[in-house]
Protein backbone atom coordinates (compact mmCIF):
# COMPACT_ATOMS: atom_id res chain seq x y z
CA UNK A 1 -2.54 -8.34 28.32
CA UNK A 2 -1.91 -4.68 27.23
CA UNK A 3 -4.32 -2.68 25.28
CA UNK A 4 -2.92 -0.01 23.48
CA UNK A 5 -5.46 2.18 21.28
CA UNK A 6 -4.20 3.29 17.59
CA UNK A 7 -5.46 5.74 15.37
CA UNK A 8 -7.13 3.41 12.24
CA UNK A 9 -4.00 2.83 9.72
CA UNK A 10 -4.59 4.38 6.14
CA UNK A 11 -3.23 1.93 3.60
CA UNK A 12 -2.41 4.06 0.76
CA UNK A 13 -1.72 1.25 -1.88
CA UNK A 14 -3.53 -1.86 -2.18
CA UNK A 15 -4.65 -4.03 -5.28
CA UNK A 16 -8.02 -5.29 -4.68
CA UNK A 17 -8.72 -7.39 -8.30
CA UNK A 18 -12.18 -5.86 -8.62
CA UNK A 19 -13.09 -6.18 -10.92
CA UNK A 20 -11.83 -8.54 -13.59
CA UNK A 21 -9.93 -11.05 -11.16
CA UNK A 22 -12.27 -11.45 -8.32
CA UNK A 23 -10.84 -15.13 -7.61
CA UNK A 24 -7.93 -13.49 -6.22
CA UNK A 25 -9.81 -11.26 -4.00
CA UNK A 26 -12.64 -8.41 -4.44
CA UNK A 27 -13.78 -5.28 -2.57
CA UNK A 28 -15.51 -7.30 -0.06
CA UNK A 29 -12.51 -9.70 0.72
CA UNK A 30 -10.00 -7.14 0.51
CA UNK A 31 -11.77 -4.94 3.17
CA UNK A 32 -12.42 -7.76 5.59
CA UNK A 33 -9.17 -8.33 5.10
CA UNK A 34 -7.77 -4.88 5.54
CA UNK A 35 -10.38 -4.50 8.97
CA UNK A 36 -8.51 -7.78 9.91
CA UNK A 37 -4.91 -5.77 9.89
CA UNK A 38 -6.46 -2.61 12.04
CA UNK A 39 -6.73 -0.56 8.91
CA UNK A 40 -9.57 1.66 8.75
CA UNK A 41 -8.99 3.30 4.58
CA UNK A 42 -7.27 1.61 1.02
CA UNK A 43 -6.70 3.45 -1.41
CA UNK A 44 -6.89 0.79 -4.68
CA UNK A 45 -4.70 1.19 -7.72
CA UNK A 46 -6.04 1.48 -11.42
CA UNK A 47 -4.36 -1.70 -12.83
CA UNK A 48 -7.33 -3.88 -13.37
CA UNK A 49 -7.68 -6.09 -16.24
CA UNK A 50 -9.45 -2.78 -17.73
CA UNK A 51 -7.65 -0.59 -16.38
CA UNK A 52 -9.09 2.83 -14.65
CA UNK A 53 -8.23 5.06 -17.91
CA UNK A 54 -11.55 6.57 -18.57
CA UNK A 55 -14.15 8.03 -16.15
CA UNK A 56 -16.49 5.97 -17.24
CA UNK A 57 -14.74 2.79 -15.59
CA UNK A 58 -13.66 4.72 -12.76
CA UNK A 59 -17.26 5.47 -12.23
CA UNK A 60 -18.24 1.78 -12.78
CA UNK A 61 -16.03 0.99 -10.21
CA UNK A 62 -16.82 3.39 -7.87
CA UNK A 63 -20.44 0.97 -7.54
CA UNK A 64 -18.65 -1.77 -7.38
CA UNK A 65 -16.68 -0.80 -3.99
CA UNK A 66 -19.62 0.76 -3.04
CA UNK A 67 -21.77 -2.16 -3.00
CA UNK A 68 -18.53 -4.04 -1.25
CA UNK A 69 -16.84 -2.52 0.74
CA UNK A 70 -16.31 -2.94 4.49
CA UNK A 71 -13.81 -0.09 5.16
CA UNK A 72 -13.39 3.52 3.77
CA UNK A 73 -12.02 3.38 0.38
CA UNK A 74 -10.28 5.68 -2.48
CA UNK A 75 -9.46 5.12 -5.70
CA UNK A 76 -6.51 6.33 -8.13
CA UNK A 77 -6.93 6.80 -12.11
CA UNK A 78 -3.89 5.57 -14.08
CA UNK A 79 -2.52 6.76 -16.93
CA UNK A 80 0.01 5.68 -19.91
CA UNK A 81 0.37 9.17 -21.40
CA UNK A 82 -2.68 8.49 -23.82
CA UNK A 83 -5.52 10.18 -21.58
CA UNK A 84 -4.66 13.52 -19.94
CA UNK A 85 -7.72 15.08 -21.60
CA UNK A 86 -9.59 12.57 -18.81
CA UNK A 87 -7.75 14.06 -16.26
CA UNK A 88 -9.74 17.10 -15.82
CA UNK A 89 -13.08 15.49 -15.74
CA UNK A 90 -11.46 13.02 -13.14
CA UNK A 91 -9.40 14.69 -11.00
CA UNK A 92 -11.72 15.91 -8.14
CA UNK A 93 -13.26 12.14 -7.89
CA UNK A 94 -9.57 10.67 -7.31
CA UNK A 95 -7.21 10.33 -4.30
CA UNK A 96 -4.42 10.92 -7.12
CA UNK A 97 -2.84 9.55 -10.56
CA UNK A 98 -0.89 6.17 -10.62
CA UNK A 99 1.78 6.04 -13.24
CA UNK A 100 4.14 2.81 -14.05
CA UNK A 101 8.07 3.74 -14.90
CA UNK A 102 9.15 0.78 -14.37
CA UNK A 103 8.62 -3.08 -15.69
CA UNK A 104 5.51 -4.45 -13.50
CA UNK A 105 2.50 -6.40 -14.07
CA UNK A 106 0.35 -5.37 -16.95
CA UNK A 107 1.15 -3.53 -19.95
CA UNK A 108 1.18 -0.07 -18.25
CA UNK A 109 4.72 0.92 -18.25
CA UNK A 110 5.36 4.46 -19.34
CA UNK A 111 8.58 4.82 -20.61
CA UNK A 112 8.68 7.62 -23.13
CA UNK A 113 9.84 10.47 -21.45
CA UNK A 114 7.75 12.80 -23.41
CA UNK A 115 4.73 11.54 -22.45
CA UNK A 116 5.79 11.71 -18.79
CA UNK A 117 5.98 15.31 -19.37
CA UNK A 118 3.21 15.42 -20.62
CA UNK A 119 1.08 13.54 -17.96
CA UNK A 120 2.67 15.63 -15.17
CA UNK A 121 2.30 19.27 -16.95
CA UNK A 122 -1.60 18.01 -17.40
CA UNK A 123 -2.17 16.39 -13.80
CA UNK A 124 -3.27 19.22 -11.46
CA UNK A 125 -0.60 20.28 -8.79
CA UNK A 126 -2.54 19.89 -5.78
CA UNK A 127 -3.43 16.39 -6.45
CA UNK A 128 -0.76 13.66 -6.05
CA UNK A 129 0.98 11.59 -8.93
CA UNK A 130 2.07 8.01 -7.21
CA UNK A 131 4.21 6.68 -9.66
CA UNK A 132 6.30 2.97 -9.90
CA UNK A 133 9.74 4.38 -9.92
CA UNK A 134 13.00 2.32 -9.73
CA UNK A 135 16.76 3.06 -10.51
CA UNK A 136 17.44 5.98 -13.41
CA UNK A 137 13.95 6.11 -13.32
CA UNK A 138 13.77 7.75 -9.39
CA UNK A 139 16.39 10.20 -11.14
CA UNK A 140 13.95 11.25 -13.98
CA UNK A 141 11.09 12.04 -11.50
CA UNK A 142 13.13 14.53 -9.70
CA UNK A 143 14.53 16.06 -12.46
CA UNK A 144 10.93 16.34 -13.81
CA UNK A 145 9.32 17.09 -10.51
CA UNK A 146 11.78 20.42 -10.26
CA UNK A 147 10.25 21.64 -13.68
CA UNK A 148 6.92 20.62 -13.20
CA UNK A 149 6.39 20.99 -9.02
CA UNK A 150 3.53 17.97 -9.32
CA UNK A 151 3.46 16.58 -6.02
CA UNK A 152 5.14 13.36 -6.33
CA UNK A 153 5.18 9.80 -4.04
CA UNK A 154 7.23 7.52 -5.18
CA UNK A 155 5.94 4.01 -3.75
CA UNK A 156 7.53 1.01 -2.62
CA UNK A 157 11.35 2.07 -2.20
CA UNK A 158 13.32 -1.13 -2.38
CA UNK A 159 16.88 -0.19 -1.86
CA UNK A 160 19.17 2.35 -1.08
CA UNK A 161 20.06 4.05 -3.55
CA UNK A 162 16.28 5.16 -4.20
CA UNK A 163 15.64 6.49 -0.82
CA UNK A 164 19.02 8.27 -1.12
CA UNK A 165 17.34 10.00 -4.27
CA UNK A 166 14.70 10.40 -2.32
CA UNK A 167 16.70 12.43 0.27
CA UNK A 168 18.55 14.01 -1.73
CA UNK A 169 14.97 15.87 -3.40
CA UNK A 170 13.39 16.03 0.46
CA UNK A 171 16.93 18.14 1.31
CA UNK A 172 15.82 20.06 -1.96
CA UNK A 173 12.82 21.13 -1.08
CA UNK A 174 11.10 19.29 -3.73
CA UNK A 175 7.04 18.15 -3.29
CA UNK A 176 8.53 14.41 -3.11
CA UNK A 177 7.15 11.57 -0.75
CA UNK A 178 7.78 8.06 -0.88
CA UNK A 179 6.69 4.61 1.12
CA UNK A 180 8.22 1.42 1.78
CA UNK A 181 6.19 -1.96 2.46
CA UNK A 182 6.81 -4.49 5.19
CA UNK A 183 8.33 -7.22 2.72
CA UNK A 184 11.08 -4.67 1.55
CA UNK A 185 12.28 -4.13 4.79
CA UNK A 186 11.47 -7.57 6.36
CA UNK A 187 12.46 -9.98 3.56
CA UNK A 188 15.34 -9.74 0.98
CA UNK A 189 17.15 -11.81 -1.88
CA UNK A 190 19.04 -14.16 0.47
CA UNK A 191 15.45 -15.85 1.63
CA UNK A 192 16.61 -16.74 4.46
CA UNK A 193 15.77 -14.67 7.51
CA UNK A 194 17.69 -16.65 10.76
CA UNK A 195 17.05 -19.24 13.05
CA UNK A 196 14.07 -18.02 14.41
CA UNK A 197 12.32 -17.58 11.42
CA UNK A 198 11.66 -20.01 8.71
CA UNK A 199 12.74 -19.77 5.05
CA UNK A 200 10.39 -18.53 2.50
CA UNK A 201 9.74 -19.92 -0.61
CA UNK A 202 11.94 -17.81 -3.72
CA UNK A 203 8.59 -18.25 -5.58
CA UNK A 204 6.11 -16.97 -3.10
CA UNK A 205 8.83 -14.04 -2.52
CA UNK A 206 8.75 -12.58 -6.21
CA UNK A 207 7.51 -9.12 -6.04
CA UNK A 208 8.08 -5.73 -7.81
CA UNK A 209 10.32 -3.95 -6.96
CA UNK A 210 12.20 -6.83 -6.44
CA UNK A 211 13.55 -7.73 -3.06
CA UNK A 212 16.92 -6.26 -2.54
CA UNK A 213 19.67 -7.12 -0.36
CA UNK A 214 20.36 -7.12 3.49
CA UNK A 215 22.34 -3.68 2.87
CA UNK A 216 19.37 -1.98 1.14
CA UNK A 217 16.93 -3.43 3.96
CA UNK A 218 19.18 -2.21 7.14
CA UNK A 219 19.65 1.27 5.12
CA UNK A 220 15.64 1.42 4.65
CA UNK A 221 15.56 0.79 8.18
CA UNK A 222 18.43 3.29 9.75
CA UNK A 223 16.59 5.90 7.41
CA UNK A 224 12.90 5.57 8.39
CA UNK A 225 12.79 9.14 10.02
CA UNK A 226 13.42 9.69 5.38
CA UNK A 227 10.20 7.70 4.68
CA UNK A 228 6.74 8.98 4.73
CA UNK A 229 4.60 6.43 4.66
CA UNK A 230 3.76 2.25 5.23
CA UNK A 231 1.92 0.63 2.60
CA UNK A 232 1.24 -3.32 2.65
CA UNK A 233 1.10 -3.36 -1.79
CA UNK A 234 -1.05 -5.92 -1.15
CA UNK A 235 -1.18 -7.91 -4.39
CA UNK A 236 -2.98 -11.35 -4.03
CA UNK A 237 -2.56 -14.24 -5.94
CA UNK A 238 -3.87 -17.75 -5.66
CA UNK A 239 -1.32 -20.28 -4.63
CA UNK A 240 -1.34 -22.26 -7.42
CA UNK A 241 -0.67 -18.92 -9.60
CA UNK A 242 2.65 -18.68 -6.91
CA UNK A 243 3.99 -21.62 -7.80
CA UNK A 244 3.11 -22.13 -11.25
CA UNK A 245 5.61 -21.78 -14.16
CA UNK A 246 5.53 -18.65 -14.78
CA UNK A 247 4.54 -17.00 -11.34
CA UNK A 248 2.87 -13.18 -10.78
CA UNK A 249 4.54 -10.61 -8.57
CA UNK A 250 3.24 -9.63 -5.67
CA UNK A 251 2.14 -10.64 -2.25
CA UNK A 252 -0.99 -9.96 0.19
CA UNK A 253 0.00 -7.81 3.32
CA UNK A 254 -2.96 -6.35 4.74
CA UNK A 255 -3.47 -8.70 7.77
CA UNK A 256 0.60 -8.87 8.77
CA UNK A 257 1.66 -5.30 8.08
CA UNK A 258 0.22 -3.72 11.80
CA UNK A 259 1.83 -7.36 13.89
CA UNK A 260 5.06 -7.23 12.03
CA UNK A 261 5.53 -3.74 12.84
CA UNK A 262 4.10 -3.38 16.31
CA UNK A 263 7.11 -7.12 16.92
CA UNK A 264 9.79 -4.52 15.28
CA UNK A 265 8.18 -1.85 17.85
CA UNK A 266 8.72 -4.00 20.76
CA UNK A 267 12.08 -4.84 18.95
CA UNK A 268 13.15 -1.50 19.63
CA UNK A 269 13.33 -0.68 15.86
CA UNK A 270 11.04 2.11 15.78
CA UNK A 271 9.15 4.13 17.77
CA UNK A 272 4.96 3.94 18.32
CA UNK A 273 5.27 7.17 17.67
CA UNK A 274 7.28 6.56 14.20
CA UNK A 275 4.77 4.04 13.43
CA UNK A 276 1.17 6.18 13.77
CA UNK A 277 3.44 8.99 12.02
CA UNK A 278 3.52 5.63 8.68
CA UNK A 279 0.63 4.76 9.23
CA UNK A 280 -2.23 6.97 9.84
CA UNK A 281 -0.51 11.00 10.40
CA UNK A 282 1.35 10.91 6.97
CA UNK A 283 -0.83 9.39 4.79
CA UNK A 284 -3.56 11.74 5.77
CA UNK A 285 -1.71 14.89 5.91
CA UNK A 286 0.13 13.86 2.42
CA UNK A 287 -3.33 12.38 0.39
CA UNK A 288 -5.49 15.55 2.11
CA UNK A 289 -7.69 13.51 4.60
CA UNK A 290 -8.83 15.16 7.92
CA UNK A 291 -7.82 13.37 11.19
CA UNK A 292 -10.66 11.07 11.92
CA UNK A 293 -10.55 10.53 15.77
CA UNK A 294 -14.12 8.62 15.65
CA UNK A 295 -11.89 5.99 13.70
CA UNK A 296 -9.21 3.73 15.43
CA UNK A 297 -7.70 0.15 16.44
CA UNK A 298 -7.34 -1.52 19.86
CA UNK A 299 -4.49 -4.14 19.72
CA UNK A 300 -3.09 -6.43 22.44
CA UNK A 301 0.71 -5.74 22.76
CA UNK A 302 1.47 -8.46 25.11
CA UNK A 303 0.15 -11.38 22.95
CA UNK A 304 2.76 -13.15 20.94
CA UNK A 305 1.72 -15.87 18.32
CA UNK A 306 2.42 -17.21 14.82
CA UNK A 307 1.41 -15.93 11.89
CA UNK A 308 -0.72 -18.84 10.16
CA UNK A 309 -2.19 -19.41 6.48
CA UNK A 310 -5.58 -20.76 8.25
CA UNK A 311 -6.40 -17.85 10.24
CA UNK A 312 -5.76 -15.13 7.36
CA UNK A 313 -9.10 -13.87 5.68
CA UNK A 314 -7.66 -12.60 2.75
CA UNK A 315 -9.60 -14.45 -0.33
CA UNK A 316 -5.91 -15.68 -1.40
CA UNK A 317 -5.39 -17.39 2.06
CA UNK A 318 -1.51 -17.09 2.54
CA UNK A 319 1.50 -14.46 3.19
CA UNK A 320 5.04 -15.16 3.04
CA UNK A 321 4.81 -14.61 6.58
CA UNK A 322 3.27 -17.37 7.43
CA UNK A 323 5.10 -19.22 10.72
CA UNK A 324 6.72 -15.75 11.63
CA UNK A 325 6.50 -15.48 15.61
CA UNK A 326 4.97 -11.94 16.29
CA UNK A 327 3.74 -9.53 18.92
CA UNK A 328 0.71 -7.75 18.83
CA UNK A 329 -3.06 -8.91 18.02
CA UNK A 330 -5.79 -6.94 16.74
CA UNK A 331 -8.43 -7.09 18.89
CA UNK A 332 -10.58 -4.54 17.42
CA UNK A 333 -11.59 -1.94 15.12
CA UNK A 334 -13.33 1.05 15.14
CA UNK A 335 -15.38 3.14 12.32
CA UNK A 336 -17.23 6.05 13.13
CA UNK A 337 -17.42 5.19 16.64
CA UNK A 338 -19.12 2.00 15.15
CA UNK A 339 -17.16 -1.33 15.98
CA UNK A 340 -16.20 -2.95 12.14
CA UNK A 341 -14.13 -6.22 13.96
CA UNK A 342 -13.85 -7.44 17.19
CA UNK A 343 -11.84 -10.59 18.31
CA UNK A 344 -11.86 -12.21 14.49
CA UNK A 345 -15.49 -11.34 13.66
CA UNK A 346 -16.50 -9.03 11.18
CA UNK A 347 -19.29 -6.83 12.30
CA UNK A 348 -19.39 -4.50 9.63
CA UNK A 349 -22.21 -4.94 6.89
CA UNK A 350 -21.35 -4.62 3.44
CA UNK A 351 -21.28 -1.39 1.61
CA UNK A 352 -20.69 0.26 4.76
CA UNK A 353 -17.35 1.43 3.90
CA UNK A 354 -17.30 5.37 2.76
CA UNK A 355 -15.59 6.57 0.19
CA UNK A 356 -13.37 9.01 0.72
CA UNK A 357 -11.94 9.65 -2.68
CA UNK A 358 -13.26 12.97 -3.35
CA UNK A 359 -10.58 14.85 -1.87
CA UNK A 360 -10.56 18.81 -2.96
């Protein structure tokens, strides 16, 4: 047994269902869930079935997570180009704006260009824009990002030629960021991920961006010191959605992202220092949050097991992880100096979670 001590990971993108599709998980579930995976603060996107586009649903879900929540919490407002005269009466309530480029769930996409102007010229510039960005449209941020100097993170990077977009603004000098989840550089189209590890199922691997291909994952990989932050994009669905005819994208990630990354860790892939620099320095330095020493995670570095459906508590109750051999257990988490989990128990009453989305 080794017990290492973490600072509490800060899970900037996560998509809780609350409310509107609380059978796939809620603010309660999601939060256990997140506690589960050592992370101490989500920050949930505006995608709901009504979607956070007003103030007065961004306030009515403000309660909601209040009343739920386990861990800290912040929330985004979205926008489709129709409500920047919201975004002054929402701004200072907000970890930042969420804006879709690119073909994802929902009918959210923004793909006039003119009203992307016109969402980043109204968005104030010390408050982030997150936006779903693939191909061209990686290209059109940064060209709009040197006229407009919003600060930009592009989420979810998928393949190389993104993240070398993404450089090539970073060399710039431009206010761009970007993440990259554990299924993007763990998983790609081929499926199959070696003898030690058993296939996944194409259907439970459908996510957006899509996966991409061995070259794009060892590129994200080689360029990690290029990334700024981890985010799980935890999307849950039930299984039966998965497999049905016409399956949603996505995939829950909370309660693997930390074991998966401490294995590639021990793997000699990254650092632990490249990994608290994902996790917890960068999102909190990027999304204006103070260090929070009162707030960490104690994990067990030595202790190798499988990942298993059964012992996830994520309302959705399985990861396309599931049967992946892994080092590094969460033994517990800390809030406030006040212990949230402790060898699979929740300890952490609900509501307790702060909310940490008014950021100035």
């Amino acid at each position: 047994m080794k017990i290492i001590k973490l600072a509490g990971l800060v899970d900037i993108h996560v998509h809780f269902r609350d409310p509107g599709q609380t059978f796939k998980e809620d603010f309660h579930t999601g939060s256990v869930s997140a506690l589960a995976g050592g992370i101490t603060t989500v920050f949930d996107m505006p995608n709901n079935l009504i979607p956070v586009f007003k103030k007065s649903v961004l306030f009515d879900k403000f309660k909601i997570a209040g009343k739920k929540a386990v861990c800290d919490w912040g929330l985004y407002f979205g926008s489709v180009g129709d409500n920047t005269h919201e975004f002054e009466k929402v701004a200072g309530y907000v970890v930042g704006l969420k804006v879709y480029l690119s073909l994802t769930t929902g009918k959210y996409v923004v793909a006039d260009e003119e009203k992307i102007k016109a969402i980043m010229a109204a968005w104030p510039k010390n408050k982030n824009i997150v936006f779903h960005a693939e191909g061209d449209r990686v290209d059109l941020i940064i060209k709009l990002t040197e006229k407009f100097k919003n600060k930009v993170h592009v989420t979810h990077i998928n393949t190389r030629e993104s993240l070398e977009k993404i450089i090539y603004a970073k060399k710039n000098k431009l206010p761009v960021t970007c993440d990259v989840t554990p299924h993007h550089l763990f998983l790609d189209n081929t499926s199959v991920k070696g003898s030690d590890r058993p296939p996944i199922e194409t259907v439970l691997n459908f996510v957006k961006p899509p996966l991409a291909t061995k070259r794009d994952r060892d590129f994200l990989w080689e360029n990690l010191s290029w990334i700024d932050c981890l985010v799980s994009d935890h999307a849950p669905h039930t299984l039966a959605e998965k497999k049905s005819v016409n399956p949603p994208p996505g995939v829950p990630g909370l309660e693997t992202m930390l074991p998966l990354m401490l294995t590639a860790v021990n793997d000699g892939r990254l650092s632990l220092k490249d990994l608290i620099r994902l996790t917890s320095v960068n999102p909190r330095k990027i999304f204006g949050l103070s260090k929070d020493d009162s707030s960490y995670v104690e994990v067990d570095t030595d202790d190798k097991y499988r990942i298993d459906n059964s012992s996830l508590l994520t309302k959705c109750g399985w990861t396309p992880f599931h049967g992946w051999e892994v080092m590094g257990r969460i033994k517990k988490v800390v809030i406030r100096n006040m212990a949230v989990f402790e060898n699979g128990r929740i300890l952490a009453r609900k509501g307790s979670g702060k909310n940490v989305s008014v950021i100035t």
